[in-house]
PDB file of N, CA and C in Angstrom:
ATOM      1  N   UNK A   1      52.408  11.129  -6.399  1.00  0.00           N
ATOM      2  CA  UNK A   1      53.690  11.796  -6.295  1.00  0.00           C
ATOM      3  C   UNK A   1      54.470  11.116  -5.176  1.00  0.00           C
ATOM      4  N   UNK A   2      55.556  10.823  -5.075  1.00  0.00           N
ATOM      5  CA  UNK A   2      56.524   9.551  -4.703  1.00  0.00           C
ATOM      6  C   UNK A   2      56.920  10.884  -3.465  1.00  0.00           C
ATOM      7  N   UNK A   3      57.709  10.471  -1.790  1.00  0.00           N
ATOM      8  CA  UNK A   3      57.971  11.219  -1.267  1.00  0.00           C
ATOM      9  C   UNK A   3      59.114  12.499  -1.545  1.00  0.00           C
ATOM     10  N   UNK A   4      59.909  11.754  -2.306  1.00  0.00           N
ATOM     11  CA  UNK A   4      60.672  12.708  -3.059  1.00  0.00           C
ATOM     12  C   UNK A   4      60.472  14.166  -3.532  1.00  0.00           C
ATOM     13  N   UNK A   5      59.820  13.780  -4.596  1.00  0.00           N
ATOM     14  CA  UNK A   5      58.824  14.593  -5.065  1.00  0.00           C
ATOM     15  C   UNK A   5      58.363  15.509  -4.070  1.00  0.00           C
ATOM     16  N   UNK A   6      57.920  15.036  -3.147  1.00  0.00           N
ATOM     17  CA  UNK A   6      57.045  16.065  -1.812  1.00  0.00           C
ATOM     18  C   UNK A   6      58.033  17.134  -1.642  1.00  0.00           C
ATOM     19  N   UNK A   7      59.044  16.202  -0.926  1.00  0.00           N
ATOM     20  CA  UNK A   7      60.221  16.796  -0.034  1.00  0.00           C
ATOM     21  C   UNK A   7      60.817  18.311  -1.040  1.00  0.00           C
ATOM     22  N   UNK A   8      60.722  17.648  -2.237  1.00  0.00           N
ATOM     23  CA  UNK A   8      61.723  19.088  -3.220  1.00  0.00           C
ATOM     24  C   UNK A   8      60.982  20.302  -3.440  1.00  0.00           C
ATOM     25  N   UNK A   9      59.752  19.856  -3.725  1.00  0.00           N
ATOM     26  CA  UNK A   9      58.603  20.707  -3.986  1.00  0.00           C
ATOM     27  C   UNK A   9      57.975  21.617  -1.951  1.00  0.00           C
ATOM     28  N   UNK A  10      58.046  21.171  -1.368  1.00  0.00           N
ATOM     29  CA  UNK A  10      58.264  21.777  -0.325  1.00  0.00           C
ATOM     30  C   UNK A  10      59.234  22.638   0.250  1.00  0.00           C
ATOM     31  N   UNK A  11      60.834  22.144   0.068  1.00  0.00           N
ATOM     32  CA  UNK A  11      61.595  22.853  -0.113  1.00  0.00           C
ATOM     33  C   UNK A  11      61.683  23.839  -0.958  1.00  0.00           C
ATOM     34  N   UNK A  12      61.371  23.450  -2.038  1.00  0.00           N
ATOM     35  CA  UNK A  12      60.989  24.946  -2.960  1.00  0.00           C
ATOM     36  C   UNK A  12      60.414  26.491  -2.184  1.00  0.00           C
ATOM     37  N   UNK A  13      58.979  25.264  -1.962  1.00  0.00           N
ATOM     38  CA  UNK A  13      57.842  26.547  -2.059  1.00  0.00           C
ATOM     39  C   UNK A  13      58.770  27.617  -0.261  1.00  0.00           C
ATOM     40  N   UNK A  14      59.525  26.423   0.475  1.00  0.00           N
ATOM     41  CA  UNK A  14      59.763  26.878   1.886  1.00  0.00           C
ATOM     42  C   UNK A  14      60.715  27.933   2.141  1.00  0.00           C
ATOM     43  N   UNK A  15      61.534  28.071   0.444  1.00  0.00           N
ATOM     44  CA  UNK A  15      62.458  29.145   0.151  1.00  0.00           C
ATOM     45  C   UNK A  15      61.784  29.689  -0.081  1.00  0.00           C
ATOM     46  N   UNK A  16      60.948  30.144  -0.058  1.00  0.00           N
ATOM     47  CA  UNK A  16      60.041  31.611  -1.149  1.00  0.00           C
ATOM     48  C   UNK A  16      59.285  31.731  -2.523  1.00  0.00           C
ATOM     49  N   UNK A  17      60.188  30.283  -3.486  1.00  0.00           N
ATOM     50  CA  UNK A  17      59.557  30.499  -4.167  1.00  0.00           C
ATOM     51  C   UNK A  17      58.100  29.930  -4.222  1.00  0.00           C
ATOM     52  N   UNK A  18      57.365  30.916  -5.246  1.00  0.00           N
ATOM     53  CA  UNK A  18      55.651  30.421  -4.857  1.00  0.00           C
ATOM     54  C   UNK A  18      55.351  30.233  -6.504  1.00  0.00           C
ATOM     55  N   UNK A  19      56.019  30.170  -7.981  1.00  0.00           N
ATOM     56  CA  UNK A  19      55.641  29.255  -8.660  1.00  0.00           C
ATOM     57  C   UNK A  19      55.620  27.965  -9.033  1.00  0.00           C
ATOM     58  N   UNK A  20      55.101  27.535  -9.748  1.00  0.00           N
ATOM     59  CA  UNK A  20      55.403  26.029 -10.132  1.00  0.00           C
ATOM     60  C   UNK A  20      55.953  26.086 -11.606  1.00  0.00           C
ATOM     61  N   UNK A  21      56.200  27.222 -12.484  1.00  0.00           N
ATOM     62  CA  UNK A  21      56.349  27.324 -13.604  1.00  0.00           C
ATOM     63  C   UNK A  21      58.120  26.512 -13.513  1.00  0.00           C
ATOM     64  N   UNK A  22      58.997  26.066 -14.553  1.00  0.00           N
ATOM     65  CA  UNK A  22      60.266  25.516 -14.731  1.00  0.00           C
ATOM     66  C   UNK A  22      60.842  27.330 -14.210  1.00  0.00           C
ATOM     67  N   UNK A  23      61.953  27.218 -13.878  1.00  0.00           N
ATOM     68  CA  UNK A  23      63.334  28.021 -14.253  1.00  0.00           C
ATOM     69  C   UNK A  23      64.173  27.725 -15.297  1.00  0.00           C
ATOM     70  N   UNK A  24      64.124  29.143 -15.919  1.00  0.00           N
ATOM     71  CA  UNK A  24      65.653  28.503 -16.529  1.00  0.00           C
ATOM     72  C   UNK A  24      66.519  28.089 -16.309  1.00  0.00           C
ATOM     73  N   UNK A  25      67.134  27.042 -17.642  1.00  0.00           N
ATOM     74  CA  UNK A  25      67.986  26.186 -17.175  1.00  0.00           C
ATOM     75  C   UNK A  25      69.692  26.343 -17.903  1.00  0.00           C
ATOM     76  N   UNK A  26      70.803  26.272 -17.273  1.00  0.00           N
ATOM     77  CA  UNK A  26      71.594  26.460 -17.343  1.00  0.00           C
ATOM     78  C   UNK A  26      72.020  25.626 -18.549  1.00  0.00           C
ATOM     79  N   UNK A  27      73.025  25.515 -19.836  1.00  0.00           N
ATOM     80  CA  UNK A  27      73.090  24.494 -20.878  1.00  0.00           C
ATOM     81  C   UNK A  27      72.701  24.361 -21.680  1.00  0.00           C
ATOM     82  N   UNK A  28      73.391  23.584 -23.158  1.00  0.00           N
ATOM     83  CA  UNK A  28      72.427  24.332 -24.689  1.00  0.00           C
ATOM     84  C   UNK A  28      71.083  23.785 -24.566  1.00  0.00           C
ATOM     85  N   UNK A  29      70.228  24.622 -25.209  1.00  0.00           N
ATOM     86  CA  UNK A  29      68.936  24.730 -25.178  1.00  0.00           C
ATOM     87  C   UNK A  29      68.796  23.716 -26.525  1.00  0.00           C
ATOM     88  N   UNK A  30      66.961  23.319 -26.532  1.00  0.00           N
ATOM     89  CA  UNK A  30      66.752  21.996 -27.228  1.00  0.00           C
ATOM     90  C   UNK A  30      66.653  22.552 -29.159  1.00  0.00           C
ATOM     91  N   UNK A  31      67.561  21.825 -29.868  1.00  0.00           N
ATOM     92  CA  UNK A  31      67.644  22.731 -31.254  1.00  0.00           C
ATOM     93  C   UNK A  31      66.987  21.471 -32.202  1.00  0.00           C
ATOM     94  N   UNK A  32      67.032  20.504 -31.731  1.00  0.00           N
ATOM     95  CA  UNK A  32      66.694  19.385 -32.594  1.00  0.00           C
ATOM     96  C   UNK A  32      65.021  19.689 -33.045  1.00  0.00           C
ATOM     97  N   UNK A  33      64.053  19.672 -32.076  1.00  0.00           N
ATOM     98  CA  UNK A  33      62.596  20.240 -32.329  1.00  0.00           C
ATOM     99  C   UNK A  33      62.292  21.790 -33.357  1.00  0.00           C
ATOM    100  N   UNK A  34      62.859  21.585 -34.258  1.00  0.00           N
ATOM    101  CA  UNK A  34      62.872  23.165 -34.463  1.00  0.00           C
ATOM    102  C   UNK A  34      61.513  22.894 -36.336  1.00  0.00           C
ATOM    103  N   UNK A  35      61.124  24.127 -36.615  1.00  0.00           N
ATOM    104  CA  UNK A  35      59.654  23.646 -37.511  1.00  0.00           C
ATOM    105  C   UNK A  35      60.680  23.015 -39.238  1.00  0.00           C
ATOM    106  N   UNK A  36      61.769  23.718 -39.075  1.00  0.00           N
ATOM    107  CA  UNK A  36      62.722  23.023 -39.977  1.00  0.00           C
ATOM    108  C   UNK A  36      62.699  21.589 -40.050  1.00  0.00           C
ATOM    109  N   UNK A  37      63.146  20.847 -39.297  1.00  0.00           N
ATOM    110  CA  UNK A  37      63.365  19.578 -38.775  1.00  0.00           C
ATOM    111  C   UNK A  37      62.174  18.603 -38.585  1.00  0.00           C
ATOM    112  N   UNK A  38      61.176  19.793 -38.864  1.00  0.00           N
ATOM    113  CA  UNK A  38      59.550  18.960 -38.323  1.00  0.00           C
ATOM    114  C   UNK A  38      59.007  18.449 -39.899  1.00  0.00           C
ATOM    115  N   UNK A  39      59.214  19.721 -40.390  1.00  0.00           N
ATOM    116  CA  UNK A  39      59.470  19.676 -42.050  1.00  0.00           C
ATOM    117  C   UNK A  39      59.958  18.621 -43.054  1.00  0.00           C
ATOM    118  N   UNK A  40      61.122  18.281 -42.615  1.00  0.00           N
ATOM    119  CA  UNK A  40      61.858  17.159 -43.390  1.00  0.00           C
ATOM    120  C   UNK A  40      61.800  16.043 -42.987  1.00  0.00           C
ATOM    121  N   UNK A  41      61.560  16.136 -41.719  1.00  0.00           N
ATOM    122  CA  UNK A  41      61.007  14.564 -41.249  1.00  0.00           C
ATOM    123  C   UNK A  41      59.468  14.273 -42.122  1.00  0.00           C
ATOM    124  N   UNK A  42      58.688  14.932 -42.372  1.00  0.00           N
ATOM    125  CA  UNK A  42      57.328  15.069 -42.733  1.00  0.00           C
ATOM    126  C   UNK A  42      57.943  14.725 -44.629  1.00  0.00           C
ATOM    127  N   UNK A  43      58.814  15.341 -45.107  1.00  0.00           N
ATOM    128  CA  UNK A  43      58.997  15.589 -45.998  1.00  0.00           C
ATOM    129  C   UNK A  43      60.020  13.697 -46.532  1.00  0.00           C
ATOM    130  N   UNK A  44      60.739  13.339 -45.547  1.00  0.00           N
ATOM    131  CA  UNK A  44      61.265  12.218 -45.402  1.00  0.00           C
ATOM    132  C   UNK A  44      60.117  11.114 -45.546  1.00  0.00           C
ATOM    133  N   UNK A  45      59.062  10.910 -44.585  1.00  0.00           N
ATOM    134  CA  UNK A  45      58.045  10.054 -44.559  1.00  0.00           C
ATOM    135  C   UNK A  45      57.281  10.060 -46.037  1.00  0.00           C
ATOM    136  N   UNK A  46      56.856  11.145 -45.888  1.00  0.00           N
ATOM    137  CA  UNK A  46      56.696  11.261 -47.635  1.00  0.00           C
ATOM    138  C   UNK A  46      57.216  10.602 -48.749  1.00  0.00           C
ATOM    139  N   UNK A  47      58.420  10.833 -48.984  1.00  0.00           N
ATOM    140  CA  UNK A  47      59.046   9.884 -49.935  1.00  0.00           C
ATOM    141  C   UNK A  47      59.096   8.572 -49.714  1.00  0.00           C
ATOM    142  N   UNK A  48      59.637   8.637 -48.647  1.00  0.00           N
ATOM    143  CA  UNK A  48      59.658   6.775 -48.624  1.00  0.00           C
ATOM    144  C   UNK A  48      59.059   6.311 -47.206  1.00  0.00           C
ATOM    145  N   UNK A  49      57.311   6.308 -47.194  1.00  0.00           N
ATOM    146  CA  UNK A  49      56.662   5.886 -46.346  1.00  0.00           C
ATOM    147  C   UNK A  49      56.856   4.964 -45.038  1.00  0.00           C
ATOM    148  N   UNK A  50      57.646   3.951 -45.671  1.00  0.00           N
ATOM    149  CA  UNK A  50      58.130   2.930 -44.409  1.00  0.00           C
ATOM    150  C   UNK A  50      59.651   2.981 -43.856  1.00  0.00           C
ATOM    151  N   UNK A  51      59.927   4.080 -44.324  1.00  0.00           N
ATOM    152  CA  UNK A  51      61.101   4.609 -43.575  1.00  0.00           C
ATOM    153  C   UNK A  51      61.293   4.563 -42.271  1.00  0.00           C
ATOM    154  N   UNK A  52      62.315   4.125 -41.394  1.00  0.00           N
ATOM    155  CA  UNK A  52      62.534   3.781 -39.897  1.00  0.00           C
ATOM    156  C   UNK A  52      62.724   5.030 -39.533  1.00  0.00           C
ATOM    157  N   UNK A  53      62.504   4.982 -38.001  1.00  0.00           N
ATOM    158  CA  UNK A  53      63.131   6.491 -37.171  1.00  0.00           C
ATOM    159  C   UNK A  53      64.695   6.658 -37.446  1.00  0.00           C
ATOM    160  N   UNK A  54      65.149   5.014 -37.378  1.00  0.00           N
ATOM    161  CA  UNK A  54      66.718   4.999 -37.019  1.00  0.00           C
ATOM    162  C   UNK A  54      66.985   6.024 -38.189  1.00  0.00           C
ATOM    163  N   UNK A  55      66.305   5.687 -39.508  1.00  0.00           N
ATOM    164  CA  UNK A  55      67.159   6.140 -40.849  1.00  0.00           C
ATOM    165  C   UNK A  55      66.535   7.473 -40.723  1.00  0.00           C
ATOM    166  N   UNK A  56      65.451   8.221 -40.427  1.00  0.00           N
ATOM    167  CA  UNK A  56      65.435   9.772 -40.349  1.00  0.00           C
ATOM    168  C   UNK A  56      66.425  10.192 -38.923  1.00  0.00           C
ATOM    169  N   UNK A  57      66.245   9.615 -38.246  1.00  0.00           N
ATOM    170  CA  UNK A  57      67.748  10.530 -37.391  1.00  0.00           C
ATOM    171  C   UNK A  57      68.831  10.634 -37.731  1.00  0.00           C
ATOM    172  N   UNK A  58      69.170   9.361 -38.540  1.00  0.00           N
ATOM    173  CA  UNK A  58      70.800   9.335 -38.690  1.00  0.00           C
ATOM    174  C   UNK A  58      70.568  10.400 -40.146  1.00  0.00           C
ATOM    175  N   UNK A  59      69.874  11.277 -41.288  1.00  0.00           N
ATOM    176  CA  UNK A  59      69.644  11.580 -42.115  1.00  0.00           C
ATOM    177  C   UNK A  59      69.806  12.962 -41.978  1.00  0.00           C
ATOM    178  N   UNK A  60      68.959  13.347 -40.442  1.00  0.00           N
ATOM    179  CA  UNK A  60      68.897  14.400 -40.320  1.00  0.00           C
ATOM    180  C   UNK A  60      70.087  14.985 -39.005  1.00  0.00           C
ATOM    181  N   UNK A  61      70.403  13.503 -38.658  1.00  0.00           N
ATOM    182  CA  UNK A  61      71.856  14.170 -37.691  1.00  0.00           C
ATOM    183  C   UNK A  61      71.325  14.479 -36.030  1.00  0.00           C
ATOM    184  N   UNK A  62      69.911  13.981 -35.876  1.00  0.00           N
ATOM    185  CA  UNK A  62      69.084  14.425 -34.756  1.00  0.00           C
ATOM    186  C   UNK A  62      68.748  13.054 -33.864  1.00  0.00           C
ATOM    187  N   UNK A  63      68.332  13.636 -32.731  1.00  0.00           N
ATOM    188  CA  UNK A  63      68.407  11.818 -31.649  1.00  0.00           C
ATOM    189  C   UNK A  63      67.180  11.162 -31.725  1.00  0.00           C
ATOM    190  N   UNK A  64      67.028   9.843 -32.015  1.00  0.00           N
ATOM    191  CA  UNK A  64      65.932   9.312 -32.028  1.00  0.00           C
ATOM    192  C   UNK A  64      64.631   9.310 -31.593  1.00  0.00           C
ATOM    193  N   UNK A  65      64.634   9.752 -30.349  1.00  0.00           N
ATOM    194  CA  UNK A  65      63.723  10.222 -29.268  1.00  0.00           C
ATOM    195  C   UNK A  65      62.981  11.811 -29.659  1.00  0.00           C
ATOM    196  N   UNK A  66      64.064  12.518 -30.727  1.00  0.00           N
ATOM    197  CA  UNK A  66      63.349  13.885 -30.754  1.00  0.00           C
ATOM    198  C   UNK A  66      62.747  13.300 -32.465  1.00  0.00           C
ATOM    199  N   UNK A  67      62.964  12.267 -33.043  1.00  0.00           N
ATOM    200  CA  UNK A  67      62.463  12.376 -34.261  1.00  0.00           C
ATOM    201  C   UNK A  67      61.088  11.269 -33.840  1.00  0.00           C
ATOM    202  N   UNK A  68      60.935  10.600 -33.138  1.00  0.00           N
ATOM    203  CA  UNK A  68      59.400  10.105 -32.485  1.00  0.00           C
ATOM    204  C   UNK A  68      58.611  10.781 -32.298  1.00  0.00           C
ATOM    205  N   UNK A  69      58.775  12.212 -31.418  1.00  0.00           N
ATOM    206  CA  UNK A  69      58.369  13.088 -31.187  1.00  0.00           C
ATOM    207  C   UNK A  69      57.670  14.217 -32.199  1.00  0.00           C
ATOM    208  N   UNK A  70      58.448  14.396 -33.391  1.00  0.00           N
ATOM    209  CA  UNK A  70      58.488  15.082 -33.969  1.00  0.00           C
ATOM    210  C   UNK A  70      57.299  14.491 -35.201  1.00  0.00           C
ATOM    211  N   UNK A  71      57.153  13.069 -34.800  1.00  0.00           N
ATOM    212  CA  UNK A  71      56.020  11.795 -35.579  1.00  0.00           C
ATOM    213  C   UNK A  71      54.885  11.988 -35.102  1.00  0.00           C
ATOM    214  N   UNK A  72      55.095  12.237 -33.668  1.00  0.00           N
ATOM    215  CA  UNK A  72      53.757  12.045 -32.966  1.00  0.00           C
ATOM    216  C   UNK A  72      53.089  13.309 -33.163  1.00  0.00           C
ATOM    217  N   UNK A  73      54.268  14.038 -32.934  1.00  0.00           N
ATOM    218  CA  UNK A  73      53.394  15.895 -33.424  1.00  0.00           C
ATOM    219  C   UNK A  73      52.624  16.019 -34.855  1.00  0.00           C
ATOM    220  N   UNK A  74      53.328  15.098 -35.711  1.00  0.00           N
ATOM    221  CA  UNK A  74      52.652  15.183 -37.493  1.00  0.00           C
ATOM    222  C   UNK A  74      51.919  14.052 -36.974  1.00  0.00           C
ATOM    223  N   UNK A  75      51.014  13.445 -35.903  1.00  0.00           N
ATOM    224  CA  UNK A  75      49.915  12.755 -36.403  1.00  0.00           C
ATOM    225  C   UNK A  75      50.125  11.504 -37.007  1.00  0.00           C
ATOM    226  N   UNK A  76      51.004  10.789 -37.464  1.00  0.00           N
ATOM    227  CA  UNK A  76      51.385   9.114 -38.226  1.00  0.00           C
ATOM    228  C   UNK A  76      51.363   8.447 -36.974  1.00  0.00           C
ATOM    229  N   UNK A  77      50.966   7.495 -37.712  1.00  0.00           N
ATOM    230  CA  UNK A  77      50.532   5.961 -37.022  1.00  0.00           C
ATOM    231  C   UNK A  77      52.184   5.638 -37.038  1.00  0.00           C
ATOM    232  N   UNK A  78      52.610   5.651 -35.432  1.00  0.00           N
ATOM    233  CA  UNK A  78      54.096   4.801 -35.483  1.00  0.00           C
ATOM    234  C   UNK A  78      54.262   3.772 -35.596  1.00  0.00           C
ATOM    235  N   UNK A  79      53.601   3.010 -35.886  1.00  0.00           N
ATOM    236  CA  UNK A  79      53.613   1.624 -35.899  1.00  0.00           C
ATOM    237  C   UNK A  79      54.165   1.173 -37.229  1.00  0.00           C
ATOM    238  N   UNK A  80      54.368   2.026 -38.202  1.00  0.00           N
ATOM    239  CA  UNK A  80      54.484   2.308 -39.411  1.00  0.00           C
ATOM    240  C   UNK A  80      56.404   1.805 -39.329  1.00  0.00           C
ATOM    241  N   UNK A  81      56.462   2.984 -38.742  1.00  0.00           N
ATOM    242  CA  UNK A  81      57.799   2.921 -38.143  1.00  0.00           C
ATOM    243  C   UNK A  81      58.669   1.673 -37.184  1.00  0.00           C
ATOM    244  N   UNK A  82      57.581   1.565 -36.146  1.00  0.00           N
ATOM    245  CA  UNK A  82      58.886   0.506 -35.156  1.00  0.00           C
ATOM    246  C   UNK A  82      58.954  -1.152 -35.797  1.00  0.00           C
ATOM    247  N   UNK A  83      57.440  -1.083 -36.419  1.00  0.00           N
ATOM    248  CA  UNK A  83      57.120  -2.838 -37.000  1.00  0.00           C
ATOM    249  C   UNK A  83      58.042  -2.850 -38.310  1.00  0.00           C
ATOM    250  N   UNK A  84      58.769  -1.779 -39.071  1.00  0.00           N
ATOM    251  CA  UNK A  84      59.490  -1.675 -40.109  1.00  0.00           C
ATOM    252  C   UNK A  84      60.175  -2.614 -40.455  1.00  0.00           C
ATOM    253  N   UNK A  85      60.065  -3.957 -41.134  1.00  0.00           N
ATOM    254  CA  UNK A  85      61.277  -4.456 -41.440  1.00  0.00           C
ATOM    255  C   UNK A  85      62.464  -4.170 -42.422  1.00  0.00           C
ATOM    256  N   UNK A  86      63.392  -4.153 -42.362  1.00  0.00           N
ATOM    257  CA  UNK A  86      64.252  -3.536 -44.152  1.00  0.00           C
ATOM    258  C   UNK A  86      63.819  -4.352 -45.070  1.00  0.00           C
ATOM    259  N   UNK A  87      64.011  -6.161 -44.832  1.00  0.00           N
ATOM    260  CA  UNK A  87      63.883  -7.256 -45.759  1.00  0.00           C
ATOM    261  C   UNK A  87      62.269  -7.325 -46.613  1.00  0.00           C
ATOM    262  N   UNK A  88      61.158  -6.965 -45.578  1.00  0.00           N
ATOM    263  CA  UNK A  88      59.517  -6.750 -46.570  1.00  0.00           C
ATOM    264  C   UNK A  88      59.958  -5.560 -47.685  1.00  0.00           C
ATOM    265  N   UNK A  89      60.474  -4.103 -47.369  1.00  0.00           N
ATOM    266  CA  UNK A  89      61.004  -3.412 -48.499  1.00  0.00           C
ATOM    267  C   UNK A  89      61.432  -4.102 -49.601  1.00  0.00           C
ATOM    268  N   UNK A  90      62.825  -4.741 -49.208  1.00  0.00           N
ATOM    269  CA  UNK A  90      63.277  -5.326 -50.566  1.00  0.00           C
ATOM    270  C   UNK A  90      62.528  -6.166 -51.299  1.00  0.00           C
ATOM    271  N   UNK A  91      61.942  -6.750 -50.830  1.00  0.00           N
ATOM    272  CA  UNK A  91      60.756  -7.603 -51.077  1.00  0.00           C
ATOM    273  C   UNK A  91      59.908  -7.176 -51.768  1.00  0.00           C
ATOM    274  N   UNK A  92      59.191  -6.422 -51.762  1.00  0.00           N
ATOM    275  CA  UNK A  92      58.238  -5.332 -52.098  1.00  0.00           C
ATOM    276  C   UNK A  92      58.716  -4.334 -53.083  1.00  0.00           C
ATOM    277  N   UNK A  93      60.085  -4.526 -53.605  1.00  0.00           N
ATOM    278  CA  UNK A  93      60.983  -3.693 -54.634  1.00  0.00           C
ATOM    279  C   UNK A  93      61.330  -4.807 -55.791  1.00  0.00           C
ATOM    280  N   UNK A  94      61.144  -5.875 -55.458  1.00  0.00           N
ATOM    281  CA  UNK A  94      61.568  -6.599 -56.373  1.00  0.00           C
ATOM    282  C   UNK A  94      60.510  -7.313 -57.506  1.00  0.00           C
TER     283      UNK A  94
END
């Protein structure tokens, strides 16, 4: 833990407070992770296996980073995903 870190977490505990749990936080709350969204991504991979992240976010309207996430939670090998080329597809269609 970097001194930073020390300093805030001391200050914390030096106000009173004595958990370590988060506070709530002020600002919209996270909607992209939702079991909907976990669903159709699952349901996306499905159909078309070598499908990129780029093309399930932009599909589902959600940020790239929460649809990785949402990969790693269903268990797939990402590698599936980032090594994706478009051009082996077409290739592989023809």
């Amino acid at each position: 833990m970097g001194a930073s870190s020390v300093r805030r977490w001391m200050k914390h505990f030096k106000n009173g407070n004595s958990s370590i749990e988060d506070e709530p936080r002020s600002g919209r709350p996270r909607t992209a992770s939702t079991e909907r969204n976990k669903e159709r991504v699952d349901e996306i991979i499905q159909d078309d296996r070598p499908v990129s992240v780029a093309t399930i976010a932009r599909k589902l309207g959600i940020r790239h980073s929460a649809v990785q996430e949402m990969i790693e939670s269903l268990q797939y090998c990402d590698s599936w995903f980032h090594h994706f080329k478009p051009e082996t597809k077409r290739q592989s269609m023809e």
